[in-house]
C-alpha atoms as a PDB file:
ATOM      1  CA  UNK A   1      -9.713  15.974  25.044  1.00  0.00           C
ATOM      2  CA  UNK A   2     -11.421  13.344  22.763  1.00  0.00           C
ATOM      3  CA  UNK A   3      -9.715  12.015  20.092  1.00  0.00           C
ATOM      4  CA  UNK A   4     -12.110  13.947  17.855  1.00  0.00           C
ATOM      5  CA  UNK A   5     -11.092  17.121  19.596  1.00  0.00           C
ATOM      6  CA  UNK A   6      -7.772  16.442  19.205  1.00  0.00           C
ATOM      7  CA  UNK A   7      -8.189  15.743  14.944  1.00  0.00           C
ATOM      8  CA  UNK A   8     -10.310  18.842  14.269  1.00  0.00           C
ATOM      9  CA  UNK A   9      -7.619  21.021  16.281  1.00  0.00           C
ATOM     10  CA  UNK A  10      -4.631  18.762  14.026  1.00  0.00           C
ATOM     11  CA  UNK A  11      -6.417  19.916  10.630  1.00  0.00           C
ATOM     12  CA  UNK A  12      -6.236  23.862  12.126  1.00  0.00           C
ATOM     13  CA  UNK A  13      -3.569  25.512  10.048  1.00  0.00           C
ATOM     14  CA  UNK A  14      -3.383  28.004  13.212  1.00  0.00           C
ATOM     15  CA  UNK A  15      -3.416  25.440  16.194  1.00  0.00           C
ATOM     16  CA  UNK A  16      -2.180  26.296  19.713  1.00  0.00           C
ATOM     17  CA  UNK A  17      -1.137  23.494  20.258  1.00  0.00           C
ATOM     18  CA  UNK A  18       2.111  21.607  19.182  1.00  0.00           C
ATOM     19  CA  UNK A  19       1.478  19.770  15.580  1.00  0.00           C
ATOM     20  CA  UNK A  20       3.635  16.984  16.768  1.00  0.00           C
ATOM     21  CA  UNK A  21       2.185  16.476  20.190  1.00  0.00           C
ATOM     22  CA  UNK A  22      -1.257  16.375  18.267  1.00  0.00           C
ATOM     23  CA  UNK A  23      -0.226  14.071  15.921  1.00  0.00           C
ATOM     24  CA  UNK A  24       1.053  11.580  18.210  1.00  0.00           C
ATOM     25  CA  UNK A  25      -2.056  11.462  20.183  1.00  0.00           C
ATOM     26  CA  UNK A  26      -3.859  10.437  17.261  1.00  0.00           C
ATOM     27  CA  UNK A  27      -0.898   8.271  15.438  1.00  0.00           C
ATOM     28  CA  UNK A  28      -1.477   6.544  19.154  1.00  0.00           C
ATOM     29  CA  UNK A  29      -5.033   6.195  18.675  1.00  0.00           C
ATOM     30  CA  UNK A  30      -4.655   4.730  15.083  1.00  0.00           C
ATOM     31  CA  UNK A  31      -7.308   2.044  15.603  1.00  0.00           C
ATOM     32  CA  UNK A  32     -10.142   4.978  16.150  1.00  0.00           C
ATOM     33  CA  UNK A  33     -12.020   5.105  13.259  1.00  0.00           C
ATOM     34  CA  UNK A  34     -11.158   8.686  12.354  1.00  0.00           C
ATOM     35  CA  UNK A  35      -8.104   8.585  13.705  1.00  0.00           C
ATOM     36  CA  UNK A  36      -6.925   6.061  11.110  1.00  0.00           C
ATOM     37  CA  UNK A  37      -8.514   7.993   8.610  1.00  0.00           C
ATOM     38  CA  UNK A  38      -6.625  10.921   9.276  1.00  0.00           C
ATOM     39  CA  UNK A  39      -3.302   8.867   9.330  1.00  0.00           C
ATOM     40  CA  UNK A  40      -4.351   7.860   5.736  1.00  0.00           C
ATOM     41  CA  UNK A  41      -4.695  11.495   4.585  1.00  0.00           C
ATOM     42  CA  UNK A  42      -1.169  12.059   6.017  1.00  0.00           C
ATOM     43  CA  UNK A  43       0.202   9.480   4.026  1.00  0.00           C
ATOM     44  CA  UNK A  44      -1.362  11.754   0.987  1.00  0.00           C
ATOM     45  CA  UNK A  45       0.192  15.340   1.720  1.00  0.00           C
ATOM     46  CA  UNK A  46       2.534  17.235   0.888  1.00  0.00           C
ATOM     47  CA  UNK A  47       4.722  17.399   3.544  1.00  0.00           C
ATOM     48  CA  UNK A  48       7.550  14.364   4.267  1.00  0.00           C
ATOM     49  CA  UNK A  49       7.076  14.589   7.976  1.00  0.00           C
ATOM     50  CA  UNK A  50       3.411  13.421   7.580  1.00  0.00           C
ATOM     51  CA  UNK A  51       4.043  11.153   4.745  1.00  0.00           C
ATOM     52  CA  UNK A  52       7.191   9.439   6.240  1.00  0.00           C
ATOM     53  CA  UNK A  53       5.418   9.268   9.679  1.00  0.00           C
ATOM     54  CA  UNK A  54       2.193   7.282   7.999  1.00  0.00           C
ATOM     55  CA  UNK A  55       4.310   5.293   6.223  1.00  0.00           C
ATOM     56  CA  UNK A  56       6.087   4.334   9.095  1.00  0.00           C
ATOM     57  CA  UNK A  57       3.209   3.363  11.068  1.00  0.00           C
ATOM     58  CA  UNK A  58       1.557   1.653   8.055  1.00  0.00           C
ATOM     59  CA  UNK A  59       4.514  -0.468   7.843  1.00  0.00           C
ATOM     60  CA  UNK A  60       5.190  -1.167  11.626  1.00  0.00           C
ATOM     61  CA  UNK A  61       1.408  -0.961  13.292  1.00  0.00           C
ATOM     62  CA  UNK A  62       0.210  -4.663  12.947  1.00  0.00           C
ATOM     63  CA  UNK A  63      -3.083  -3.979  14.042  1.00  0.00           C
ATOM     64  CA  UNK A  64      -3.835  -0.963  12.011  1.00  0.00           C
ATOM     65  CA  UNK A  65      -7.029  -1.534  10.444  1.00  0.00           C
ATOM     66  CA  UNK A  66      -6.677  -3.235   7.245  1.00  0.00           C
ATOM     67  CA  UNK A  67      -9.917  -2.451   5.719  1.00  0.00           C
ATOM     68  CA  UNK A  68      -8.593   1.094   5.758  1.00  0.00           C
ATOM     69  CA  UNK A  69      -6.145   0.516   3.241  1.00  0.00           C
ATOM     70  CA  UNK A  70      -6.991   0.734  -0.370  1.00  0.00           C
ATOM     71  CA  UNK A  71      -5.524   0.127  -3.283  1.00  0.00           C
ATOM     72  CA  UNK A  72      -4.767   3.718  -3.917  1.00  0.00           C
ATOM     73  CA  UNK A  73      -2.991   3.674  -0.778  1.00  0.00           C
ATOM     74  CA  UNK A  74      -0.716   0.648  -1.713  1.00  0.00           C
ATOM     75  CA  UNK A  75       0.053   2.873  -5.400  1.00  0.00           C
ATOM     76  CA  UNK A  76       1.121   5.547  -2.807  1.00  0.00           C
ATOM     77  CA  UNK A  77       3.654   3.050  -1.135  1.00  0.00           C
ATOM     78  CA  UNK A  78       5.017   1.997  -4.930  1.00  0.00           C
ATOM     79  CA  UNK A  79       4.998   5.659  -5.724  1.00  0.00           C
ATOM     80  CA  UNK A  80       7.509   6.117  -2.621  1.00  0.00           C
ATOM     81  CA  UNK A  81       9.163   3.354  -3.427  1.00  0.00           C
ATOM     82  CA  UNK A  82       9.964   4.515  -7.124  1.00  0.00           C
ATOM     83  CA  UNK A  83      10.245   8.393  -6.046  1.00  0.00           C
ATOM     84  CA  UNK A  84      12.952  10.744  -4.646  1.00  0.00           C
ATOM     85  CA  UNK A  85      12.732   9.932  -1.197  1.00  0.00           C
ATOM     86  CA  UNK A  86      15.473   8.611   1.339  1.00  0.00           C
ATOM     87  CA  UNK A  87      16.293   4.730   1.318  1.00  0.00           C
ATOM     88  CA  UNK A  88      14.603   4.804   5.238  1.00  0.00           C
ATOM     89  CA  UNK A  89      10.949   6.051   3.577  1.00  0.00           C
ATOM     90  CA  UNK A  90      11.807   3.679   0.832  1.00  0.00           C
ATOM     91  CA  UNK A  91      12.161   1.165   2.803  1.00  0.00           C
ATOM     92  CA  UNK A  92       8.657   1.345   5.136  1.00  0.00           C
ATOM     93  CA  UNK A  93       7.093   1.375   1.896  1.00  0.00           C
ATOM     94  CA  UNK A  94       8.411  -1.696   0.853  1.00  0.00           C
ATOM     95  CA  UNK A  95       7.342  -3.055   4.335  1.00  0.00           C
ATOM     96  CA  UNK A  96       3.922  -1.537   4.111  1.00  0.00           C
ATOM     97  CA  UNK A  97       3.247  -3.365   0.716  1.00  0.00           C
ATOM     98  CA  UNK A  98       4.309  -6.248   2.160  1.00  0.00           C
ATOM     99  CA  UNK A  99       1.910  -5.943   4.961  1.00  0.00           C
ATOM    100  CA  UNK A 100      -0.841  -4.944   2.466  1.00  0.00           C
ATOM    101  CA  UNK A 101       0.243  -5.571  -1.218  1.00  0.00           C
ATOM    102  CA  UNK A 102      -1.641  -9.021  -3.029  1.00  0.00           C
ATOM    103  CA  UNK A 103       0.543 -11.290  -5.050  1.00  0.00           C
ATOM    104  CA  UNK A 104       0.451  -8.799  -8.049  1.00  0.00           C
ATOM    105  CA  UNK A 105       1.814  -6.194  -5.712  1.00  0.00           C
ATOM    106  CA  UNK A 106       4.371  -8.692  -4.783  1.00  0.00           C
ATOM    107  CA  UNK A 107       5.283  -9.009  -8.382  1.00  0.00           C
ATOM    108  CA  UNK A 108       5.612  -5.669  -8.840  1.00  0.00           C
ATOM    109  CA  UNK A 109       7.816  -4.920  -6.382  1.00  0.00           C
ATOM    110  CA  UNK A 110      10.282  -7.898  -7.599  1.00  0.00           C
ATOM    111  CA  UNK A 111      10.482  -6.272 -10.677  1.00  0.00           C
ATOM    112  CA  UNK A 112      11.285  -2.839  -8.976  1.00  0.00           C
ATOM    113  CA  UNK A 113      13.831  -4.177  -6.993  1.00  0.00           C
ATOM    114  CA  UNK A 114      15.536  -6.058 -10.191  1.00  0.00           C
ATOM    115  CA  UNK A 115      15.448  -2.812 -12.068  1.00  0.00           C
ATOM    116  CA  UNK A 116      17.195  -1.304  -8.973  1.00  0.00           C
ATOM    117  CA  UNK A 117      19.924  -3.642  -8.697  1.00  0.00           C
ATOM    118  CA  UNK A 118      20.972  -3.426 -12.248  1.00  0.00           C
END
């Protein structure tokens, strides 16, 4: 199966196949064009499995393509950070911004963490 294949049967609400076996082949394939798209759109639903496991790989993959990752997708990672979401999540997203985030974003995120600590 191409990695094609394998997205169009991962956006099937009625797949055959195992969700999480499909979404590793393509989390694996994360430097394929669509692949990496896909991961994005993850990051963007609404369920935690999908977010937390594009987070993760945001945070951890260095060689995720970085012209994939916009600015609304660094807000998503400050959203996490400032949402109800376990400290593990919380914490990806703080290394995900610092893998992506500009010096603003690393502003930012100083004064989140003071705020926290108080």
């Amino acid at each position: 199966m191409y990695i094609e294949e394998i997205i169009k049967e991962y956006r099937k609400p009625d797949s055959r196949y195992s969700h999480k076996a499909l979404a590793e082949a393509i989390y694996h394939s994360f430097d394929h064009p669509e692949a990496s798209k896909v991961i994005i759109e993850d990051l963007f639903s609404e369920e935690f499995e999908r977010v937390f496991s594009a987070v993760t790989l945001l945070a951890f993959a260095e060689k995720f393509p970085k012209d994939k990752v916009t600015r609304d997708v660094v807000n998503k990672f400050f959203e996490i950070l400032t949402g109800d979401f376990n400290t593990t999540l919380k914490n990806h997203a703080i290394l995900a911004i610092g893998r992506y985030g500009n010096t603003d974003d690393a502003s930012r995120l100083e004064r989140i963490v003071e705020e926290k600590s108080i």
